[in-house]
PDB file of N, CA and C in Angstrom:
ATOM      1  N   UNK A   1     -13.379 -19.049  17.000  1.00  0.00           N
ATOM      2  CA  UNK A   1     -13.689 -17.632  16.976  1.00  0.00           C
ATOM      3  C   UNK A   1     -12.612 -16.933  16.151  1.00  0.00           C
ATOM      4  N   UNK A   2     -13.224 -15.973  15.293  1.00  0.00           N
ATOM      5  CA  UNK A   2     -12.132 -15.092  14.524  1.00  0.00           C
ATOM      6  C   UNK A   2     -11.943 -13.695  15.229  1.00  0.00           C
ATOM      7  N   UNK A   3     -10.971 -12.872  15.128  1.00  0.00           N
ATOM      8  CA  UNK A   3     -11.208 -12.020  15.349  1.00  0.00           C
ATOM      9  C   UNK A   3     -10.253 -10.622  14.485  1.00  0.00           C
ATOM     10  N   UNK A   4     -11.154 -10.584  13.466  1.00  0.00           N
ATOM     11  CA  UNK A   4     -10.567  -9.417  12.368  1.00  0.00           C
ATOM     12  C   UNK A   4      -9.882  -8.119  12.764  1.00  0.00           C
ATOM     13  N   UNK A   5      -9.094  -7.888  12.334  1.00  0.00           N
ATOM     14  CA  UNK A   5      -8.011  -6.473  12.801  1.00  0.00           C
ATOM     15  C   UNK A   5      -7.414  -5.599  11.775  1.00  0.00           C
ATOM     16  N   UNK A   6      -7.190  -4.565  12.063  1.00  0.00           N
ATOM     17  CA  UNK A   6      -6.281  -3.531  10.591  1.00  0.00           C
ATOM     18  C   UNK A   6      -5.880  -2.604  11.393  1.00  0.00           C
ATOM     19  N   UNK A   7      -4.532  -1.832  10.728  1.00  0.00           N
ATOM     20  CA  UNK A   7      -4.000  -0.943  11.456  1.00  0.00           C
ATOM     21  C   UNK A   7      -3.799  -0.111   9.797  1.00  0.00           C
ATOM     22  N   UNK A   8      -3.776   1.189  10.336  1.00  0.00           N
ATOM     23  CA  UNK A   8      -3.732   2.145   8.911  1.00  0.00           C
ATOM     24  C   UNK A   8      -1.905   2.593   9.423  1.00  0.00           C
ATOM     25  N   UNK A   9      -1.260   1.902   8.766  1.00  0.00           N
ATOM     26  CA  UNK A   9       0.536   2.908   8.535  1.00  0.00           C
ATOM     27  C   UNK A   9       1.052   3.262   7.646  1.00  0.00           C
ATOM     28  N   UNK A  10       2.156   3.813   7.895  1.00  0.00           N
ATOM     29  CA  UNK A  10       2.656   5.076   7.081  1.00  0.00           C
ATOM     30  C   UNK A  10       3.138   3.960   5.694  1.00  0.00           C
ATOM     31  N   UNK A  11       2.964   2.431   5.601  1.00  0.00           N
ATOM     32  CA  UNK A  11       3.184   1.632   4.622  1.00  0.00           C
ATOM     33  C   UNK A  11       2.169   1.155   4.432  1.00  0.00           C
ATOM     34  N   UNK A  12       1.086   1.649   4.647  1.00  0.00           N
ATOM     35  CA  UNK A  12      -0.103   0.891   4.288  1.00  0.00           C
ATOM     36  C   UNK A  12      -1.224   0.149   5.033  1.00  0.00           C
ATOM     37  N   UNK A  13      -2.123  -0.041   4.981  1.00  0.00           N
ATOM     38  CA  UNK A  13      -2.887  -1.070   5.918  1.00  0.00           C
ATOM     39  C   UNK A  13      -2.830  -2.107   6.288  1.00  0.00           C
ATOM     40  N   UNK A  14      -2.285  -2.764   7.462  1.00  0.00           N
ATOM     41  CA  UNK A  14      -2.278  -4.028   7.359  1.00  0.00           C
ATOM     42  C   UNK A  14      -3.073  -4.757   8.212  1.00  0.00           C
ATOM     43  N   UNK A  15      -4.092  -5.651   7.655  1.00  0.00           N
ATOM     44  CA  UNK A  15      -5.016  -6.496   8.109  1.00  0.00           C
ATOM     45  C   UNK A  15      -4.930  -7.573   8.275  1.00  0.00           C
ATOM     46  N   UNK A  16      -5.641  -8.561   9.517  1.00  0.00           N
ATOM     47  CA  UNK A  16      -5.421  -9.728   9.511  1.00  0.00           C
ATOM     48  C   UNK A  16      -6.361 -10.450  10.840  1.00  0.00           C
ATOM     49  N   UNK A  17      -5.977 -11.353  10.910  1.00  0.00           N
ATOM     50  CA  UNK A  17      -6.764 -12.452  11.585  1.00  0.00           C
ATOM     51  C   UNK A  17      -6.670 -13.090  12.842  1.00  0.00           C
ATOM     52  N   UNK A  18      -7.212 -12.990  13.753  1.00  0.00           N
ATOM     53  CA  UNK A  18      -6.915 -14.105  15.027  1.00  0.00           C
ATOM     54  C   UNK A  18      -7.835 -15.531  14.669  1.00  0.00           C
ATOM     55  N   UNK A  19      -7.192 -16.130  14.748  1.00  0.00           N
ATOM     56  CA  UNK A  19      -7.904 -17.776  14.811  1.00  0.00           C
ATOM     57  C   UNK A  19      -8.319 -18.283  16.142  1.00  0.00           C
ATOM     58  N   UNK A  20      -9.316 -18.579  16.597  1.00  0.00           N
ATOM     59  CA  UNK A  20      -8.933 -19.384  18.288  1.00  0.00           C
ATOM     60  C   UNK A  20     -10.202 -20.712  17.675  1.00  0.00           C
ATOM     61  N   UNK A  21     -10.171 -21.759  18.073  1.00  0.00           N
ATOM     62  CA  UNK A  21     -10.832 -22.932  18.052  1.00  0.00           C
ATOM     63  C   UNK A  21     -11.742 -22.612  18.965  1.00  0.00           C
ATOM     64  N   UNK A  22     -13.536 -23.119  18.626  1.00  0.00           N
ATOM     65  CA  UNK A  22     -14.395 -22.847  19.562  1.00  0.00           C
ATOM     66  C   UNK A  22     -14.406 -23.171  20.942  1.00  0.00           C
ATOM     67  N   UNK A  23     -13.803 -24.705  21.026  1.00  0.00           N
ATOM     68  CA  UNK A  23     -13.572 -24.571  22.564  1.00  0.00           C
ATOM     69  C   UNK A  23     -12.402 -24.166  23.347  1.00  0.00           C
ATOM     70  N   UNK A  24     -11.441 -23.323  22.679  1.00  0.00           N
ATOM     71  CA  UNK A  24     -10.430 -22.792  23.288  1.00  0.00           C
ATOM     72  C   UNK A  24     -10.653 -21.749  24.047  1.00  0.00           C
ATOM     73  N   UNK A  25     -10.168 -21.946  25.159  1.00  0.00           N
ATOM     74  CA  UNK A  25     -10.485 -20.787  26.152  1.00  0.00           C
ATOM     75  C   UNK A  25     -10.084 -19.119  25.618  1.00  0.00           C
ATOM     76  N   UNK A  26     -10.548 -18.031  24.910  1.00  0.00           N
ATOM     77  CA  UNK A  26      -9.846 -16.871  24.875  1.00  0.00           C
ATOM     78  C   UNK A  26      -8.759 -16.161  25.627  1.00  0.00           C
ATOM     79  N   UNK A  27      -7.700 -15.936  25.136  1.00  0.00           N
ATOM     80  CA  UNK A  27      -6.820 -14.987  26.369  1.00  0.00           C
ATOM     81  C   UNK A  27      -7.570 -13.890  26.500  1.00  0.00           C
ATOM     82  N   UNK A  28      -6.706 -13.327  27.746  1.00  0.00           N
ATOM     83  CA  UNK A  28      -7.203 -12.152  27.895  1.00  0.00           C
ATOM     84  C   UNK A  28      -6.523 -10.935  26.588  1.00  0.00           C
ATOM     85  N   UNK A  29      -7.985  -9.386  26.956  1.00  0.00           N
ATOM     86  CA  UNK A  29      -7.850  -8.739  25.913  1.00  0.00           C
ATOM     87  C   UNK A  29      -6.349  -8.152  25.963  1.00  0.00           C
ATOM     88  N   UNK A  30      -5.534  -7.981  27.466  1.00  0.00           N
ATOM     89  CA  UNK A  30      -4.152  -7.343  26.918  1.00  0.00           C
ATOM     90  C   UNK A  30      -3.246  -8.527  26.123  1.00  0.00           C
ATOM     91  N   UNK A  31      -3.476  -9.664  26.428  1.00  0.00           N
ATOM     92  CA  UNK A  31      -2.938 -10.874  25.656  1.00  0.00           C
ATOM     93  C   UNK A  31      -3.247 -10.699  24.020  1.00  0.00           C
ATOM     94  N   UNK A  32      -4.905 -10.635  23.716  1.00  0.00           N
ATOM     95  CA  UNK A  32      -4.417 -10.313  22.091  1.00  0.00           C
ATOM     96  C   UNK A  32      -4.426  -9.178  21.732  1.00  0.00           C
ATOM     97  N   UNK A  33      -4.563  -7.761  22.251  1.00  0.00           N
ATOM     98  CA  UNK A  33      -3.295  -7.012  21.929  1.00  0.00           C
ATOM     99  C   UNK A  33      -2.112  -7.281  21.750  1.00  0.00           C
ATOM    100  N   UNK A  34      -1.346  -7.733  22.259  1.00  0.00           N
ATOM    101  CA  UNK A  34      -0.041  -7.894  22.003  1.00  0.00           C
ATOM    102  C   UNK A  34       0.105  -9.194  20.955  1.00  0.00           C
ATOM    103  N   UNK A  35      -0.471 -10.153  20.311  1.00  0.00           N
ATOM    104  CA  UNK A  35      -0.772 -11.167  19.365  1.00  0.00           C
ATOM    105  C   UNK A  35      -0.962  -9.839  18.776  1.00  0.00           C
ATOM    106  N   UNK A  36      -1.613  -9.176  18.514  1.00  0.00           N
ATOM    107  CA  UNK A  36      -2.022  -7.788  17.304  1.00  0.00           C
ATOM    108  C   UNK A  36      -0.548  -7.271  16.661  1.00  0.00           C
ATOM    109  N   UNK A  37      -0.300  -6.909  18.247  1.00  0.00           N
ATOM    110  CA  UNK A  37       1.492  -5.794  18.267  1.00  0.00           C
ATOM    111  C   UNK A  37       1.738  -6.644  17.223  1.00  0.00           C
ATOM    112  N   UNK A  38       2.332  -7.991  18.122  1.00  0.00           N
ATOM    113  CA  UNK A  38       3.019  -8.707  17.743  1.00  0.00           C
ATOM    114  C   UNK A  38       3.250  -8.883  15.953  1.00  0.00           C
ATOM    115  N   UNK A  39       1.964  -9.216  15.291  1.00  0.00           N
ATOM    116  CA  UNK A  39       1.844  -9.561  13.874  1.00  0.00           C
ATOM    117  C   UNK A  39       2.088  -8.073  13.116  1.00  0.00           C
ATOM    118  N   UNK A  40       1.611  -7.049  13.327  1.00  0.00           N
ATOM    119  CA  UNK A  40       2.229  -5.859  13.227  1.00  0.00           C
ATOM    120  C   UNK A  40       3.204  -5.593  13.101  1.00  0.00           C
ATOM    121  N   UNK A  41       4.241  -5.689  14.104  1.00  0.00           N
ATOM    122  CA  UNK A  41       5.493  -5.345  14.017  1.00  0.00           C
ATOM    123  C   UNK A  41       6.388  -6.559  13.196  1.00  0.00           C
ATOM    124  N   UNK A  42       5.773  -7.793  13.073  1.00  0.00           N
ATOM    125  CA  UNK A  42       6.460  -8.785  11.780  1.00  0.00           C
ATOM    126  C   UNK A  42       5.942  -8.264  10.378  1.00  0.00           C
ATOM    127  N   UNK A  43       5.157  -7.240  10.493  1.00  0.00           N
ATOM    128  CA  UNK A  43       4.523  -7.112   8.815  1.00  0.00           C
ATOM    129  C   UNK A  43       5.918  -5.858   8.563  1.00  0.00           C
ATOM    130  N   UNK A  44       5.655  -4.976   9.727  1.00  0.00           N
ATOM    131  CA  UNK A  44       6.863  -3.835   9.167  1.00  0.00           C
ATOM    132  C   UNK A  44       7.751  -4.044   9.226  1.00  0.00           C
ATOM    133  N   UNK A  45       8.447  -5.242   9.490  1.00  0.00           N
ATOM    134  CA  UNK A  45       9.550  -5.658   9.327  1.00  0.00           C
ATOM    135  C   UNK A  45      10.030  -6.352   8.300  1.00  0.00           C
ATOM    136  N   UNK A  46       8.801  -6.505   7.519  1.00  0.00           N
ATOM    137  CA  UNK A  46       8.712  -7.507   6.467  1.00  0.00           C
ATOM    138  C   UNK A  46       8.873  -6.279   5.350  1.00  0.00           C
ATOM    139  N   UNK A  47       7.784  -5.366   5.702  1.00  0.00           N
ATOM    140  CA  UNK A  47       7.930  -4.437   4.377  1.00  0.00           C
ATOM    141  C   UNK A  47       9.025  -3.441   3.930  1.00  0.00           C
ATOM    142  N   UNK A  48       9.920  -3.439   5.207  1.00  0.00           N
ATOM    143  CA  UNK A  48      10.973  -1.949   5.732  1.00  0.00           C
ATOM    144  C   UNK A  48      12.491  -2.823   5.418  1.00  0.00           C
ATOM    145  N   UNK A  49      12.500  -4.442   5.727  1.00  0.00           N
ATOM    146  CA  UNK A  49      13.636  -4.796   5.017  1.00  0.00           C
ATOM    147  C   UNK A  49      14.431  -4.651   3.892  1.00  0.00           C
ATOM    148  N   UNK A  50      15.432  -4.269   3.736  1.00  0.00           N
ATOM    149  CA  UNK A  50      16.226  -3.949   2.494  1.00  0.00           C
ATOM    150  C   UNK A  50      16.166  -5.390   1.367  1.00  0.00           C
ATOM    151  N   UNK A  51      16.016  -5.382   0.560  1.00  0.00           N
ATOM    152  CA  UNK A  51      15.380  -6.130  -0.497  1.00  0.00           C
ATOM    153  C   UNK A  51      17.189  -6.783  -0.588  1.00  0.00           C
ATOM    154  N   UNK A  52      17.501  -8.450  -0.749  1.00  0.00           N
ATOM    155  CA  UNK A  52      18.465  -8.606  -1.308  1.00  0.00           C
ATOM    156  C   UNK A  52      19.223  -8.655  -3.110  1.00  0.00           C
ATOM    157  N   UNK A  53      20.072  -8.490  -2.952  1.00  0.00           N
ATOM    158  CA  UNK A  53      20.691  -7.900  -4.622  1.00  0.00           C
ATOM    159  C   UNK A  53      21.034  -9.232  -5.105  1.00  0.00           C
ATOM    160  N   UNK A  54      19.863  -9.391  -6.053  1.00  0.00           N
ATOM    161  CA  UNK A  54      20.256 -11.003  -6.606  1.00  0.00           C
ATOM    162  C   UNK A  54      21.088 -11.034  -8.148  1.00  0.00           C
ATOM    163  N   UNK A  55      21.681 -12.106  -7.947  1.00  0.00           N
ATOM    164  CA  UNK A  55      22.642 -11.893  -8.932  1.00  0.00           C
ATOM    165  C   UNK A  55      21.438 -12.473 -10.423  1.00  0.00           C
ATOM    166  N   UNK A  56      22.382 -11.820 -11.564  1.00  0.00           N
ATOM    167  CA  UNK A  56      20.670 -12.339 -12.521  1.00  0.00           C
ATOM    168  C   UNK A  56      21.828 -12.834 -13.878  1.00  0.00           C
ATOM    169  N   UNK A  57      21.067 -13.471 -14.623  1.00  0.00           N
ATOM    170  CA  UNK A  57      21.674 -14.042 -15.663  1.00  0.00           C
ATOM    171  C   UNK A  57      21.195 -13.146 -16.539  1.00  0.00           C
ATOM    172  N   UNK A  58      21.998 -13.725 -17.944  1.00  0.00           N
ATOM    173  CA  UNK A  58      21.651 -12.265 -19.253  1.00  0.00           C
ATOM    174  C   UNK A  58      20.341 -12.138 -19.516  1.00  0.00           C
ATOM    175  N   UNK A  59      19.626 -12.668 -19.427  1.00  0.00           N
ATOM    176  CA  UNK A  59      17.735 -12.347 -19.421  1.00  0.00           C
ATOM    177  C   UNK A  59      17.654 -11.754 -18.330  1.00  0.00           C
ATOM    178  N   UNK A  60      18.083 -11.197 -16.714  1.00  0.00           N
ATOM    179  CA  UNK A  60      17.323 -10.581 -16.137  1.00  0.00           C
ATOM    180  C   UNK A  60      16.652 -12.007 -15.076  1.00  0.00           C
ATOM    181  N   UNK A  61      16.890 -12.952 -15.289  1.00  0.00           N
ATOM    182  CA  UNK A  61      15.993 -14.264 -14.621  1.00  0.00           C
ATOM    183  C   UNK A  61      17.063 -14.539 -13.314  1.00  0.00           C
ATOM    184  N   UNK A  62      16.554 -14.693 -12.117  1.00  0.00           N
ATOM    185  CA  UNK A  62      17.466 -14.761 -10.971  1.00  0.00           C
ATOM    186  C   UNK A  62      18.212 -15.729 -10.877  1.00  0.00           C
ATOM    187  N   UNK A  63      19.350 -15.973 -11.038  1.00  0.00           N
ATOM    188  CA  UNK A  63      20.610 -17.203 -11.332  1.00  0.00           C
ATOM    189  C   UNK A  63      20.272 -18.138  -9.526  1.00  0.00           C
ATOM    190  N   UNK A  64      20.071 -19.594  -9.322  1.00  0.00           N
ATOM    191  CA  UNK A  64      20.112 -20.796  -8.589  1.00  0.00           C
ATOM    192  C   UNK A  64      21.571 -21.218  -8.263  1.00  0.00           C
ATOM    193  N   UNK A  65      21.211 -21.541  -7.203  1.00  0.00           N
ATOM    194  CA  UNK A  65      22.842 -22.578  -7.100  1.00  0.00           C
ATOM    195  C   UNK A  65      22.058 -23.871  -7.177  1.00  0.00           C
ATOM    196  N   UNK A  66      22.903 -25.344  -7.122  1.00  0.00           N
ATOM    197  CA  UNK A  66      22.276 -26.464  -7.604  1.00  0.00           C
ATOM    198  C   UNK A  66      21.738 -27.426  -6.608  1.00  0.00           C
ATOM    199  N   UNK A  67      21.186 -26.493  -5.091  1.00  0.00           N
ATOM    200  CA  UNK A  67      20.065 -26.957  -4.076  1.00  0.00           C
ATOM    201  C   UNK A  67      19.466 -26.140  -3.584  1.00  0.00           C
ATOM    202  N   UNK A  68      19.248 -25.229  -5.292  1.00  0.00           N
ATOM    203  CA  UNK A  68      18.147 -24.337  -5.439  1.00  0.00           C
ATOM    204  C   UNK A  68      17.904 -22.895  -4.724  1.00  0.00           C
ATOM    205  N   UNK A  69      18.617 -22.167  -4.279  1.00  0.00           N
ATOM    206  CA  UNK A  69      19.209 -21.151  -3.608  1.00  0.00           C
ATOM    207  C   UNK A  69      19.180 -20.016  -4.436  1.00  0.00           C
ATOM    208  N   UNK A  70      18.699 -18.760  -4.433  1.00  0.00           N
ATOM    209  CA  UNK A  70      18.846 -17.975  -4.923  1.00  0.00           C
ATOM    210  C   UNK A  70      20.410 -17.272  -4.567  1.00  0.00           C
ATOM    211  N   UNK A  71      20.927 -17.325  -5.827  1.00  0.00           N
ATOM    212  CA  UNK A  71      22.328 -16.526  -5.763  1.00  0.00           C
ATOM    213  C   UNK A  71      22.661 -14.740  -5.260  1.00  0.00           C
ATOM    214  N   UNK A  72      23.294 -14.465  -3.974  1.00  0.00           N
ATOM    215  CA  UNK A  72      23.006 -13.147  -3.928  1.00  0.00           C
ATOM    216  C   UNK A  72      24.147 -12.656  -3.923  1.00  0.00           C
ATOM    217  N   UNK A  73      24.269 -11.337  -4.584  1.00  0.00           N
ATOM    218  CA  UNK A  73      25.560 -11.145  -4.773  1.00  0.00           C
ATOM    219  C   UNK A  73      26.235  -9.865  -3.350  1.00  0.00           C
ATOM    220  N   UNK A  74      27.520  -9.937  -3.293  1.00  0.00           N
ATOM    221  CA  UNK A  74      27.978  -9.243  -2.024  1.00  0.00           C
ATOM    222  C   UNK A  74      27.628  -9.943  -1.131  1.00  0.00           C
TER     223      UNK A  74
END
């Protein structure tokens, strides 16, 4: 069973998906509410994070360390 969702915020809409396997028993509805909250509050946390300051080489191309790591500076 799917069960499609969207929330309209002040960053935008964010939509998404419950998965449950047909013979999986459903939780209850305050249970996926909070699976809802839950993915919700990882999206605005995702979008509201301060972006890190990557260090860049003379093209502008984001400089690696050599097990592939983006270099960040500060």
């Amino acid at each position: 069973m799917k069960i499609d969702f969207a929330f309209n915020t002040k960053y935008g809409t964010f939509s998404d998906a419950l998965n449950f396997e047909d013979d999986q028993p459903l939780p209850s509805d305050v249970e996926i509410e909070a699976m809802k909250a839950q993915r919700l509050a990882n999206w605005i946390s995702h979008v509201t994070a301060p972006q890190p300051n990557y260090v860049l080489d003379a093209d502008g191309n984001i400089v690696f360390d050599a097990d592939g790591n983006a270099l960040i500076q500060g």
